[in-house]
Protein backbone atom coordinates (compact mmCIF):
# COMPACT_ATOMS: atom_id res chain seq x y z
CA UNK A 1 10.66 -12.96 -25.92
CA UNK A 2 7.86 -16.24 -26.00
CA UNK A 3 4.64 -14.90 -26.05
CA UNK A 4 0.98 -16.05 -26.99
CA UNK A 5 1.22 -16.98 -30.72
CA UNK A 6 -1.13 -13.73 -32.83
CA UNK A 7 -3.23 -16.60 -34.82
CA UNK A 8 -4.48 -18.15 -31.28
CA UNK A 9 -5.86 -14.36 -31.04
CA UNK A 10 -8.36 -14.68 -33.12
CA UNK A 11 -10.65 -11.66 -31.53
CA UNK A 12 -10.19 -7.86 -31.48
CA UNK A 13 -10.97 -5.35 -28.81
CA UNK A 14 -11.42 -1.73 -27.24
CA UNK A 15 -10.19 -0.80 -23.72
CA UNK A 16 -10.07 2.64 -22.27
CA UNK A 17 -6.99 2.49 -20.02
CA UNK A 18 -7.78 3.86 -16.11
CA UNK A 19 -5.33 6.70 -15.30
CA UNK A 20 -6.37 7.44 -12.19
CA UNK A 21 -8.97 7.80 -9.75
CA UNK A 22 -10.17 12.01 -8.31
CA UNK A 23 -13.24 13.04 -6.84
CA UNK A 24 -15.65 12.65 -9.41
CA UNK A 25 -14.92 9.22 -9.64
CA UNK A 26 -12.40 7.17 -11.87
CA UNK A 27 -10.46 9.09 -14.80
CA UNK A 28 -9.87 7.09 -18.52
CA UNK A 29 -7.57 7.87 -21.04
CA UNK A 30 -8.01 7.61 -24.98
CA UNK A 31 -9.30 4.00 -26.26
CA UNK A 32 -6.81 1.67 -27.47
CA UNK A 33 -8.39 -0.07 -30.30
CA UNK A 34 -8.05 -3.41 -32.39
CA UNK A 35 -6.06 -4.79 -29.78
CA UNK A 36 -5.89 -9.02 -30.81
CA UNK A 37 -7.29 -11.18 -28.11
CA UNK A 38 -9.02 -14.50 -26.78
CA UNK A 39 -12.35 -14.17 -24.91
CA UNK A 40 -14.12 -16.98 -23.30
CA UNK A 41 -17.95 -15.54 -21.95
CA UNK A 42 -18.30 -17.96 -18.77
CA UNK A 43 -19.11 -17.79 -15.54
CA UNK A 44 -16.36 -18.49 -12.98
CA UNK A 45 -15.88 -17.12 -9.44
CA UNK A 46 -12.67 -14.81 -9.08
CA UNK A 47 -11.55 -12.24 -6.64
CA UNK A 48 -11.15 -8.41 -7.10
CA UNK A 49 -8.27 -6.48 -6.09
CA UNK A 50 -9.81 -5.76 -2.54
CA UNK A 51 -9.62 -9.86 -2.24
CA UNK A 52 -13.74 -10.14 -2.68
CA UNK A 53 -15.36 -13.25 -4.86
CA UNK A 54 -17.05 -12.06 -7.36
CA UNK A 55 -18.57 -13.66 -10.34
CA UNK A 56 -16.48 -12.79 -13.87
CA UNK A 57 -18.71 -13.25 -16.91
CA UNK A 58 -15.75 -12.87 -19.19
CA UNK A 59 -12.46 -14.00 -19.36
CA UNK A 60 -9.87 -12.26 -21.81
CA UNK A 61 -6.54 -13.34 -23.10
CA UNK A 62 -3.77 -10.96 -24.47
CA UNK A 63 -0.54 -10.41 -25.65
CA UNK A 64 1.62 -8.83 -22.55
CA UNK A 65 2.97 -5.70 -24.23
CA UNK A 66 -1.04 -5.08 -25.49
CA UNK A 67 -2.50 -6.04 -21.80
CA UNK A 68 -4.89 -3.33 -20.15
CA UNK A 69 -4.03 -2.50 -16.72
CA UNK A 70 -6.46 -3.63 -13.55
CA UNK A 71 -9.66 -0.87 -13.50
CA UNK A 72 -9.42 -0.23 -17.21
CA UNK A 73 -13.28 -0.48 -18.90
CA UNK A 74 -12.84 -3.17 -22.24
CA UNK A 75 -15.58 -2.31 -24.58
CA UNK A 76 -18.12 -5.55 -25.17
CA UNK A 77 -21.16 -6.12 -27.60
CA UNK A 78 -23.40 -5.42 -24.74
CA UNK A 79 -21.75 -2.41 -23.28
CA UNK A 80 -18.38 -1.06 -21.43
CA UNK A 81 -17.22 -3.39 -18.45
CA UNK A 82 -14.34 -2.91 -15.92
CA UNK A 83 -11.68 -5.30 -15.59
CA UNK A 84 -11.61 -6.73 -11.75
CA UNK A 85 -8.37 -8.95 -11.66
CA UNK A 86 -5.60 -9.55 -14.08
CA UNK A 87 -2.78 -12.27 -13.83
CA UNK A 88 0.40 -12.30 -15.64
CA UNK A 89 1.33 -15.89 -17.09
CA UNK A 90 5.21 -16.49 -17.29
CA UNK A 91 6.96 -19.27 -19.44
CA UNK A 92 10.52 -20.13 -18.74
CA UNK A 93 11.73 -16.95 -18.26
CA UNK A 94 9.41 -14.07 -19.52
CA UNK A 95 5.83 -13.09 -19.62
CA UNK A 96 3.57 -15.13 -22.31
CA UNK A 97 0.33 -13.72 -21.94
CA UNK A 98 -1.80 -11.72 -19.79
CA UNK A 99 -5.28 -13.05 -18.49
CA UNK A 100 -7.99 -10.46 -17.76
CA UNK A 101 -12.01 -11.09 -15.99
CA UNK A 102 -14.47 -8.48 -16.79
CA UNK A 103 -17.45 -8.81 -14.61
């Protein structure tokens, strides 16, 4: 499988993966740590899963098999922030990397 190349990865962080959602609000499982990534801090207008613009502070790229899922919260230097869209880029015939905006 072609994927994103580790040394163009050059970051490292934590993400507590959603599992689901009950009454008391959204549920998280354990953190996934030192997971290799790119991240970009811009602004750039995106929209969420409910199809809303939104402004994304931070962009994130990863490796598809380490990739946190839509709602999961990716730990930051200033604090915990959820992930509000993720797209899957392909190459020729499989996934190459995953890109993630945190708001």
């Amino acid at each position: 499988m072609s994927t994103i190349a580790k040394r163009l990865l050059p970051h490292r962080v934590t993400y507590r993966p959603l599992t689901g959602s009950g009454a008391y609000g959204d549920n998280f499982g354990d953190p996934v740590t030192d997971v290799p990534c790119r991240i970009q801090f811009q602004n750039r207008i995106v929209r969420d899963a409910q199809g809303n613009e939104v402004v994304a502070s931070c962009t994130i790229y990863f490796r598809p098999q380490d990739a946190p899922t839509l709602g999961s919260m990716v730990e930051l230097p200033d604090g915990e922030r959820p992930i509000i869209a993720r797209a899957e880029m392909t190459g020729s015939r499989h996934g190459h990397h995953v890109v993630v905006d945190i708001t």
